[in-house]
N, C-alpha and C. Protein backbone atom coordinates (compact mmCIF):
# COMPACT_ATOMS: atom_id res chain seq x y z
N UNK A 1 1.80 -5.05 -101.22
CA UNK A 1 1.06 -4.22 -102.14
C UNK A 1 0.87 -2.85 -101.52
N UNK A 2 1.12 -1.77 -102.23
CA UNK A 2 1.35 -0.57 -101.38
C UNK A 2 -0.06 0.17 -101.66
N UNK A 3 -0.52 0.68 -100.87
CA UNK A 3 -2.10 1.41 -100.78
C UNK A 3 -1.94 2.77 -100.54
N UNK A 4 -2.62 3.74 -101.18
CA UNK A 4 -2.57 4.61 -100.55
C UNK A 4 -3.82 5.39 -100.64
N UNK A 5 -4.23 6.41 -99.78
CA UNK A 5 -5.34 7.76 -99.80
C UNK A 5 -5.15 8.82 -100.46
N UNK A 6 -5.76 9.26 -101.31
CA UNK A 6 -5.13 10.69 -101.94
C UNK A 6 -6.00 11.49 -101.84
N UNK A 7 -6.60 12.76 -101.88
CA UNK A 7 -7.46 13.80 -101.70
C UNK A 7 -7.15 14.76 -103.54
N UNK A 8 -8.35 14.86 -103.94
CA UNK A 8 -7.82 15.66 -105.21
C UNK A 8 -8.45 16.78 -105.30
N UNK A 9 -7.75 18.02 -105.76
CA UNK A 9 -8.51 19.19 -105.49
C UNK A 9 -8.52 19.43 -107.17
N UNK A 10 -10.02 19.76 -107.52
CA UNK A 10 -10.72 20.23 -108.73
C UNK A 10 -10.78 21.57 -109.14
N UNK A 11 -10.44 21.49 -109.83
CA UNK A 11 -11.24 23.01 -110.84
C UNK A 11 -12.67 23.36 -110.67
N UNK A 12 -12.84 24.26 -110.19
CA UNK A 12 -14.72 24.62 -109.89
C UNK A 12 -15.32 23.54 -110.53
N UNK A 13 -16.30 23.21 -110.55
CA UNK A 13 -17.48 22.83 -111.49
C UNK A 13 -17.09 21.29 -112.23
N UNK A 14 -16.09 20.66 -111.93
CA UNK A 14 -15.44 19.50 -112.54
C UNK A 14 -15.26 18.42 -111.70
N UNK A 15 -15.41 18.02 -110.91
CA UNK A 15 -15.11 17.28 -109.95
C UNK A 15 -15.94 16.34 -110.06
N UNK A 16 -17.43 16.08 -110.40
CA UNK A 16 -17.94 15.07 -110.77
C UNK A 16 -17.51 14.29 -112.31
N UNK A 17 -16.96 15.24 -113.26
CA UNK A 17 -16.20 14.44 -114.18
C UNK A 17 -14.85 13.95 -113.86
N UNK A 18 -14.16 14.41 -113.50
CA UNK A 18 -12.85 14.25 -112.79
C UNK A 18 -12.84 13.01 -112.16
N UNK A 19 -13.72 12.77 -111.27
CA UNK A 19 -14.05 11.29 -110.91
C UNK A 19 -14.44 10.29 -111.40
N UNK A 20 -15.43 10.52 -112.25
CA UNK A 20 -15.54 9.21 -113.64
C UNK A 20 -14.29 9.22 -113.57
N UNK A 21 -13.37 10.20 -114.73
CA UNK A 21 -12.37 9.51 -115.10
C UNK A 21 -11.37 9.33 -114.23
N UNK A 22 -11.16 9.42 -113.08
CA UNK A 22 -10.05 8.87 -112.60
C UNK A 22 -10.48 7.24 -111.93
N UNK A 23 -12.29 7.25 -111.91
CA UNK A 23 -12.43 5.79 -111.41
C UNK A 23 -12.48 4.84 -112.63
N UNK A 24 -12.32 5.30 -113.89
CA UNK A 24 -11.88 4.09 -114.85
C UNK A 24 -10.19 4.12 -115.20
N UNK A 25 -9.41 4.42 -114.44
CA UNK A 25 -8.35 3.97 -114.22
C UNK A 25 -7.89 2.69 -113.27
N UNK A 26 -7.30 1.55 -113.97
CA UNK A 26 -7.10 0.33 -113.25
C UNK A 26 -6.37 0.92 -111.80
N UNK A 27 -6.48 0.13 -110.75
CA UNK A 27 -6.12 0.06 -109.27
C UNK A 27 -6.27 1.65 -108.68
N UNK A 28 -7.69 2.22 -109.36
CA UNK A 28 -8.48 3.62 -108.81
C UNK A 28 -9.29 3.18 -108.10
N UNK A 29 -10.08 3.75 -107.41
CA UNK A 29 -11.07 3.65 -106.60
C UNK A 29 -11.47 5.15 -105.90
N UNK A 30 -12.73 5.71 -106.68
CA UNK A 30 -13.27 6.77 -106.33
C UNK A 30 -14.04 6.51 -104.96
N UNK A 31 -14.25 7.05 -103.95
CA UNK A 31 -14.85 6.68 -102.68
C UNK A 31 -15.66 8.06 -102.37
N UNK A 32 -15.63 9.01 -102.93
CA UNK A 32 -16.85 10.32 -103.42
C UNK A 32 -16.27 10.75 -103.28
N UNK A 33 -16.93 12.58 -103.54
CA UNK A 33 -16.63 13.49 -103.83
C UNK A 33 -17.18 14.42 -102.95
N UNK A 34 -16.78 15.25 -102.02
CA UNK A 34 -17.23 16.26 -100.83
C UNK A 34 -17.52 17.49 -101.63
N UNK A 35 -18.72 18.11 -100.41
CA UNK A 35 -19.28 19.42 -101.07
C UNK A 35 -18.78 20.24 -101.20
N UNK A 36 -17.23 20.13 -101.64
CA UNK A 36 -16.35 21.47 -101.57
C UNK A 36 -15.53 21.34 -103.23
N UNK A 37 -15.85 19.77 -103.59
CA UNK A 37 -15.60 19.39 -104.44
C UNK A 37 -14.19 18.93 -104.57
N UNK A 38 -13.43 18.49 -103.64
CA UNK A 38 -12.61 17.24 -103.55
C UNK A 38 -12.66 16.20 -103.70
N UNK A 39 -11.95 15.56 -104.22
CA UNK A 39 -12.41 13.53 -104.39
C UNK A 39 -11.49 12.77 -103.24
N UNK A 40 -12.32 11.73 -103.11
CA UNK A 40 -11.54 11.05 -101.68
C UNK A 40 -11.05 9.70 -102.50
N UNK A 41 -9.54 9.28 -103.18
CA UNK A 41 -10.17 8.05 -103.39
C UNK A 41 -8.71 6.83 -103.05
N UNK A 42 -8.99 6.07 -103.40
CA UNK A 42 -7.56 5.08 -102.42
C UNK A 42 -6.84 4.53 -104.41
N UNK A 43 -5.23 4.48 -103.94
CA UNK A 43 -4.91 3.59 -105.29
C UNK A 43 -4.70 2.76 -104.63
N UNK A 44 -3.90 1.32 -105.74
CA UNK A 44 -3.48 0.28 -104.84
C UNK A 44 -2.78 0.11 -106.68
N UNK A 45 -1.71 -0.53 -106.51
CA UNK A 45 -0.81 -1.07 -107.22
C UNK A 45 0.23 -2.03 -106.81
N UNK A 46 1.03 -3.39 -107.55
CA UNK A 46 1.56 -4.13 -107.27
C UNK A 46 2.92 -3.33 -106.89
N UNK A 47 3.59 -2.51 -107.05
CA UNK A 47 4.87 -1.80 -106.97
C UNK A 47 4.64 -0.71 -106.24
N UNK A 48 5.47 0.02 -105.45
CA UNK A 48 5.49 1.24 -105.05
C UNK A 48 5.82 2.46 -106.37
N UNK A 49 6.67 1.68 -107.09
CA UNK A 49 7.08 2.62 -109.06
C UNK A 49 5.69 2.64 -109.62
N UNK A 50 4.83 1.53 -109.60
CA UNK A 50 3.47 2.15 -109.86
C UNK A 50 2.46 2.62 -109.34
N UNK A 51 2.40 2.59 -108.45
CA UNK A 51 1.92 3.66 -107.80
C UNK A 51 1.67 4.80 -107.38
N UNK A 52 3.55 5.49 -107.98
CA UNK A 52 4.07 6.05 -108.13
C UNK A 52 3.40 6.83 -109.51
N UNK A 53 3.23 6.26 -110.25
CA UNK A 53 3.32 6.51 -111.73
C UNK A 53 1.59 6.81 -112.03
N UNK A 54 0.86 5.79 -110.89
CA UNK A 54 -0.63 5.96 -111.39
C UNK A 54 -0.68 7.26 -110.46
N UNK A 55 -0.43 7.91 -109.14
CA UNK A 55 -0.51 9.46 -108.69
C UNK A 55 0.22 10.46 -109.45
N UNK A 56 1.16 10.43 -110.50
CA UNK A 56 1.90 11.09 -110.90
C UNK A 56 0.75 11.40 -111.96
N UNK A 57 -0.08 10.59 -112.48
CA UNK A 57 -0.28 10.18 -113.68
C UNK A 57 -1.67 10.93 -113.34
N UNK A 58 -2.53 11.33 -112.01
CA UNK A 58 -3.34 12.16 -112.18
C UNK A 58 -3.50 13.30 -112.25
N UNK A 59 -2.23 14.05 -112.14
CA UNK A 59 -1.84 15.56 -112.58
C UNK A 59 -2.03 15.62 -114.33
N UNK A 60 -2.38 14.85 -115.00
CA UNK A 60 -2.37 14.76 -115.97
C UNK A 60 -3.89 14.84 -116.54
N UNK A 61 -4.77 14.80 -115.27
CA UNK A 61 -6.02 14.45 -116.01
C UNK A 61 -6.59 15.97 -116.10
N UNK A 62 -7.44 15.86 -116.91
CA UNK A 62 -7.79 17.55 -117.00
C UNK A 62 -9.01 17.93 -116.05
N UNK A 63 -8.57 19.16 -115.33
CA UNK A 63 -9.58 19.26 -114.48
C UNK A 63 -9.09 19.63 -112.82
N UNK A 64 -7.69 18.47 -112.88
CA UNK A 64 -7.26 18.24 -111.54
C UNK A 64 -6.32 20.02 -111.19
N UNK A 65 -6.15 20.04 -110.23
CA UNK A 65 -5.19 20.94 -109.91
C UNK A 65 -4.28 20.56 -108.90
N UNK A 66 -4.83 19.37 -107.94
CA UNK A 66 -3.58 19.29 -106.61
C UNK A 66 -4.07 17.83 -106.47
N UNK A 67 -3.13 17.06 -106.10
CA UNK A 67 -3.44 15.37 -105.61
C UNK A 67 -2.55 15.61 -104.43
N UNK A 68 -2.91 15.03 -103.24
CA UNK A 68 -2.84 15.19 -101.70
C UNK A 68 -2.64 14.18 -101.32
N UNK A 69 -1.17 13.41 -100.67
CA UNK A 69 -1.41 11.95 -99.99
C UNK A 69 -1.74 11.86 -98.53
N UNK A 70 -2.98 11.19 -98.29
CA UNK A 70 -3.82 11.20 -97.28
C UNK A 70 -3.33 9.87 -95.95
N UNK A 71 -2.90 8.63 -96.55
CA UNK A 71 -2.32 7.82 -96.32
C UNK A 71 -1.57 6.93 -97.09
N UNK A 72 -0.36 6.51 -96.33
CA UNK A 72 0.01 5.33 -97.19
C UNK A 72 0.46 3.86 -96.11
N UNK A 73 0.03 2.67 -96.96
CA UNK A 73 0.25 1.31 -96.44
C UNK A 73 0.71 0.14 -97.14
N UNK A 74 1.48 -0.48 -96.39
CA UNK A 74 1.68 -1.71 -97.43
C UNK A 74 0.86 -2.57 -97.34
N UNK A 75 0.13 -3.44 -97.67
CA UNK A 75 -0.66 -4.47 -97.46
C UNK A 75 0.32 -5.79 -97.97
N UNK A 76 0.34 -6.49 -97.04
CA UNK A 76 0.77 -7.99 -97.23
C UNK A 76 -0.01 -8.95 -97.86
N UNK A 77 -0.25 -9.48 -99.19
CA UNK A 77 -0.94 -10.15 -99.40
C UNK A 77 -1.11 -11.87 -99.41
N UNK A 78 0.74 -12.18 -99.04
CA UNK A 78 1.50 -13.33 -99.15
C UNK A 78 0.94 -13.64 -97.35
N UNK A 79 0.44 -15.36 -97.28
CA UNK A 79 0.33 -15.54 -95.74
C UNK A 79 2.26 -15.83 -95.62
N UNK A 80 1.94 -15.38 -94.53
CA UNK A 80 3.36 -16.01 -93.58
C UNK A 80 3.32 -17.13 -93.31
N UNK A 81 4.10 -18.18 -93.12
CA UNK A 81 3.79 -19.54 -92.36
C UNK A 81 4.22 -19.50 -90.85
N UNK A 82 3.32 -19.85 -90.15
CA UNK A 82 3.40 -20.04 -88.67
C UNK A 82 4.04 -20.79 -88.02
């Protein structure tokens, strides 16, 4: 499952709406918003294509101006057998 960090840079004065709506987007997760008015927040999606598609997909929200990848990881969610 691929994870990642993104940093989003706001339009003055928007950044607390900007975050509602990007935290009612499925596999969002808003983690706040800094006093400069950036959002800190992690996706997570079953595919790297969606994941793909849900960061692509926040240039779209109104308000945003720049999405920033902060980190990225795969997470294994399958155990291995020993």
């Amino acid at each position: 499952m691929p994870v990642s960090g993104v940093v989003v840079t706001c339009v003055d004065g928007c950044a607390q709406d900007v975050a509602q709506r990007l935290a009612a987007l499925d596999g969002v997760e808003v983690h706040g918003v800094l006093p400069d008015g950036q959002i800190v927040a992690v996706l997570e999606a079953d595919t790297v294509d969606g994941e793909v598609r849900l960061f692509a997909g926040f240039h779209e929200v109104e308000g945003v101006l720049a999405v920033r990848l902060a980190y990225h990881n795969f997470e294994d969610t399958e155990q291995v057998p020993s």
